[in-house]
Protein backbone atom coordinates (compact mmCIF):
# COMPACT_ATOMS: atom_id res chain seq x y z
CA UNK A 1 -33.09 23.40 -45.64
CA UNK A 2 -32.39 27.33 -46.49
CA UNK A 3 -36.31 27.22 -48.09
CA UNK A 4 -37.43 26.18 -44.69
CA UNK A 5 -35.27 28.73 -42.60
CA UNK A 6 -37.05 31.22 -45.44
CA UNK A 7 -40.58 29.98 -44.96
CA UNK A 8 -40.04 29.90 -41.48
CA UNK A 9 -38.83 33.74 -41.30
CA UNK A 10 -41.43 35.01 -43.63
CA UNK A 11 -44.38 33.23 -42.22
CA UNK A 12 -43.49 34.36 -38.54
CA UNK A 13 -43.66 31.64 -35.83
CA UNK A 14 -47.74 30.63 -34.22
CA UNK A 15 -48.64 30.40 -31.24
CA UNK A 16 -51.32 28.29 -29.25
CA UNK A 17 -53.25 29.45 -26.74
CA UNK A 18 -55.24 27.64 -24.07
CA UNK A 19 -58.30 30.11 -23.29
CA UNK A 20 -60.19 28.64 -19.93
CA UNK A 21 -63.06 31.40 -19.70
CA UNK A 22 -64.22 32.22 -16.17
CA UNK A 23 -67.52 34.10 -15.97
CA UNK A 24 -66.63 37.78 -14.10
CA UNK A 25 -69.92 39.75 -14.87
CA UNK A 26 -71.32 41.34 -11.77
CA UNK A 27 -74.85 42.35 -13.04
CA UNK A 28 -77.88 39.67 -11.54
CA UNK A 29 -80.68 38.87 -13.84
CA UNK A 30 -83.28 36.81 -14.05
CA UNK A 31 -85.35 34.35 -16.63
CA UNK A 32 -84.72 31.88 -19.95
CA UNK A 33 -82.47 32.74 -22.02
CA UNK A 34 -81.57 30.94 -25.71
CA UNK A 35 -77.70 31.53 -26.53
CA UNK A 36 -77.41 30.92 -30.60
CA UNK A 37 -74.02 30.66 -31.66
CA UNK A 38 -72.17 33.41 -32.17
CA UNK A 39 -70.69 33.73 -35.75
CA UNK A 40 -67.18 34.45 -36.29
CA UNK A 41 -66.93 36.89 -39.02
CA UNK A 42 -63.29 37.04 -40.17
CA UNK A 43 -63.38 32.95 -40.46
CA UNK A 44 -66.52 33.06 -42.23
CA UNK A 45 -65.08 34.97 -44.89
CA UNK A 46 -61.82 32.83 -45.14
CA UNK A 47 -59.53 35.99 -43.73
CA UNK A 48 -58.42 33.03 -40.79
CA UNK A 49 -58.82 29.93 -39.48
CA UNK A 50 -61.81 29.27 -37.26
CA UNK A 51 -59.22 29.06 -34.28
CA UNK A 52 -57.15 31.88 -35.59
CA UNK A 53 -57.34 35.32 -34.02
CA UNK A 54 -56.62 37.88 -36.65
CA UNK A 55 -53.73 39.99 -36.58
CA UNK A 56 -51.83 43.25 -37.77
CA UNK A 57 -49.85 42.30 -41.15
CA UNK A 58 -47.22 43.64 -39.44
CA UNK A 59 -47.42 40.37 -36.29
CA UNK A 60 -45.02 38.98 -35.26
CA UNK A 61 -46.71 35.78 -34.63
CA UNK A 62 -50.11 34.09 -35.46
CA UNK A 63 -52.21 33.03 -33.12
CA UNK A 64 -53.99 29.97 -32.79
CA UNK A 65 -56.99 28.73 -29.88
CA UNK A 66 -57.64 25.66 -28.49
CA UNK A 67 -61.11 25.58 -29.27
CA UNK A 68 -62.80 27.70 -32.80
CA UNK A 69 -63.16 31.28 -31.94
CA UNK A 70 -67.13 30.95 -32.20
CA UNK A 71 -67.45 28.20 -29.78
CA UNK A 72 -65.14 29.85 -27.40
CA UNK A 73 -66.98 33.17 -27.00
CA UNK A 74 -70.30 31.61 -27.27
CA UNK A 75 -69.31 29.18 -24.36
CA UNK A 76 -68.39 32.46 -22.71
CA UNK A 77 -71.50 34.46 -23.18
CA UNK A 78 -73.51 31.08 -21.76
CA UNK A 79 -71.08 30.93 -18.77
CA UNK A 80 -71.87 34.85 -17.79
CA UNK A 81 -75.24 35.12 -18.68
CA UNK A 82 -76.15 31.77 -16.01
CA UNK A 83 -73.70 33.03 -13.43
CA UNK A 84 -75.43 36.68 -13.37
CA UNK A 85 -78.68 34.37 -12.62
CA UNK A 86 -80.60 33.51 -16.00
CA UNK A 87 -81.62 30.51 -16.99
CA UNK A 88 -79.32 29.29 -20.49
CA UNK A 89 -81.69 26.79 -22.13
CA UNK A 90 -82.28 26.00 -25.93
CA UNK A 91 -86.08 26.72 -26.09
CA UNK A 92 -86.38 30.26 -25.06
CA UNK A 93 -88.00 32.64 -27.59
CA UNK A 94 -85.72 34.70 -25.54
CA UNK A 95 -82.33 34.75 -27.50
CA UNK A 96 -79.52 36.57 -27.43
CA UNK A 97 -76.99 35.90 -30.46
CA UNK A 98 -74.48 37.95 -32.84
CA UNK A 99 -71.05 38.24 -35.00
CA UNK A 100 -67.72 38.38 -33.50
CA UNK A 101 -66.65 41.16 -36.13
CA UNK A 102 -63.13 41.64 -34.43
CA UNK A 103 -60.83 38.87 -32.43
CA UNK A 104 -57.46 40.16 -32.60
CA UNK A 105 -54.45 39.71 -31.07
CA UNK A 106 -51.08 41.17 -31.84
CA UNK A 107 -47.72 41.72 -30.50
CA UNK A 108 -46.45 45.43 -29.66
CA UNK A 109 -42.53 45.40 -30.35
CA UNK A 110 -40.96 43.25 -28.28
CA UNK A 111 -42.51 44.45 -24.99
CA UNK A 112 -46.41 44.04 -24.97
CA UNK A 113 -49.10 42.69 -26.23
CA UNK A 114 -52.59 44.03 -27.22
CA UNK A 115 -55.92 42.05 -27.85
CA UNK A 116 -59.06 43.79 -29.18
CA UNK A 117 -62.70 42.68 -29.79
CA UNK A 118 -65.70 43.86 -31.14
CA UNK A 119 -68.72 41.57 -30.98
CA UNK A 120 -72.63 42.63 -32.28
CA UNK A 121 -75.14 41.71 -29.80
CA UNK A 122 -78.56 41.08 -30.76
CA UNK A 123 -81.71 39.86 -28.44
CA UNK A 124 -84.96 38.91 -29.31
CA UNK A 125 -87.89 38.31 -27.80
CA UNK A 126 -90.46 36.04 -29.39
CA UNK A 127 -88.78 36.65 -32.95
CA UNK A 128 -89.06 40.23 -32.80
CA UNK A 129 -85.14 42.51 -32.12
CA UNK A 130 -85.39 44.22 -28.82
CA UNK A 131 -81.50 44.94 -28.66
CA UNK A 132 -78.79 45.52 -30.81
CA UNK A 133 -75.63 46.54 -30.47
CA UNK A 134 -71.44 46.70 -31.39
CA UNK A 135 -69.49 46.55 -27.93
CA UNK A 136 -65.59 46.72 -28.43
CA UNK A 137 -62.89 46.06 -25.74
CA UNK A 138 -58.93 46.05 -25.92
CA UNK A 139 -56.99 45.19 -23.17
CA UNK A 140 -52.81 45.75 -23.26
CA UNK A 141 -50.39 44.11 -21.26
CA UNK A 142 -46.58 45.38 -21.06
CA UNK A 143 -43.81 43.56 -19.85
CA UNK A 144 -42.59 44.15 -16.67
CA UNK A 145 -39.03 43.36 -16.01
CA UNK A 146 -38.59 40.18 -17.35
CA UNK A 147 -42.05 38.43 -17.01
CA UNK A 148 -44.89 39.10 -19.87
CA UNK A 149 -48.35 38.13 -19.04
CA UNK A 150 -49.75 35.08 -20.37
CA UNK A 151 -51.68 35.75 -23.85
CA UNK A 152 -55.09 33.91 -22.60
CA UNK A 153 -55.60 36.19 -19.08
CA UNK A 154 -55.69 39.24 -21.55
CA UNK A 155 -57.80 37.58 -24.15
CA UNK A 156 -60.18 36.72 -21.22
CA UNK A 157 -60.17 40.20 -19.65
CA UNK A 158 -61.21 41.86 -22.91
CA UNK A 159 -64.09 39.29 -23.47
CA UNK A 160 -65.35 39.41 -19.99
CA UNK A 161 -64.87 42.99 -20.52
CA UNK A 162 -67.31 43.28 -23.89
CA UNK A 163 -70.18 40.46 -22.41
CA UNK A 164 -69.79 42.63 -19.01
CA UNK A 165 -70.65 45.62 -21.02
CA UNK A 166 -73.02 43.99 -23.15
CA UNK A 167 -75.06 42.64 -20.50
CA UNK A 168 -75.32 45.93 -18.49
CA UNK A 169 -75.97 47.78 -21.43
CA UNK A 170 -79.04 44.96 -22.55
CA UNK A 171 -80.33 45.17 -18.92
CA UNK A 172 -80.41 49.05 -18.85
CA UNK A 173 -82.55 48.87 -21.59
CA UNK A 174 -84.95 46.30 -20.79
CA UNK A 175 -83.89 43.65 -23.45
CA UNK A 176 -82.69 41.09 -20.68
């Protein structure tokens, strides 16, 4: 029993989180697009679970998805890409694709919460790169008398946030 209690205590407690993405991009394009899926970095190289977002040694809990982290913000990037207009289909030799370098999510004392992500973006037209780029995002949330947000609105905010910026960014220079 007192191994447990010590396991328990060292290990810090998990939590699971129910992400349900909705698409907030503003920016309208048009034509076929071909979403590859996005790779998930920090799993790939064993530093956490493929539903895991990564965390500050220093956490206070881990944090676990309902769906792999790679699935999730690829499902994401399909979902804002086709409600800003294009066309998401698998045989465009118009792709957009990348690594999700950064999913993190960590606790700030006992009063906030802070969830950062930095995702390269790469588009290509007919095999050839036309885009590339890193786009980052952290969104906080702070408690507020007694009520703390619920993890998955911020998570959502900062990935809208980085496909937002993506987007607007690809689109200013002519890659979608």
């Amino acid at each position: 029993m007192l191994a447990f209690v010590i396991v328990g205590l060292a290990g810090g407690c998990a939590q699971h989180v129910d992400v349900s993405y909705k698409p907030a991009n503003l920016s309208k394009g048009t034509g076929e697009l071909y979403v590859k899926t996005f790779e998930y970095l920090p799993a790939a190289v064993g530093d956490v679970g493929p539903d895991e977002a990564q965390q500050d040694k220093s956490g206070m809990a881990y944090t676990y998805l309902s769906e792999n982290v790679d699935a999730l913000f690829t499902n994401a990037v399909k979902k804002d890409l086709a409600f800003s207009g294009y066309m998401v289909s698998d045989g465009s030799p118009h792709s957009v694709s990348g690594e999700i370098r950064r999913f993190s999510f960590d606790w700030v004392g006992m009063t906030g919460m802070r969830f950062e992500i930095a995702v390269s973006f790469v588009v290509t037209k007919n095999g050839k790169v036309v885009y590339s780029n890193v786009v980052e995002s952290t969104q906080e949330a702070r408690k507020e008398g007694s009520k703390l947000e619920d993890p998955s609105k911020l998570i959502g905010l900062a990935m809208a946030d980085c496909i937002g910026r993506f987007i607007r960014d690809a689109q200013k220079k002519g890659a979608l």
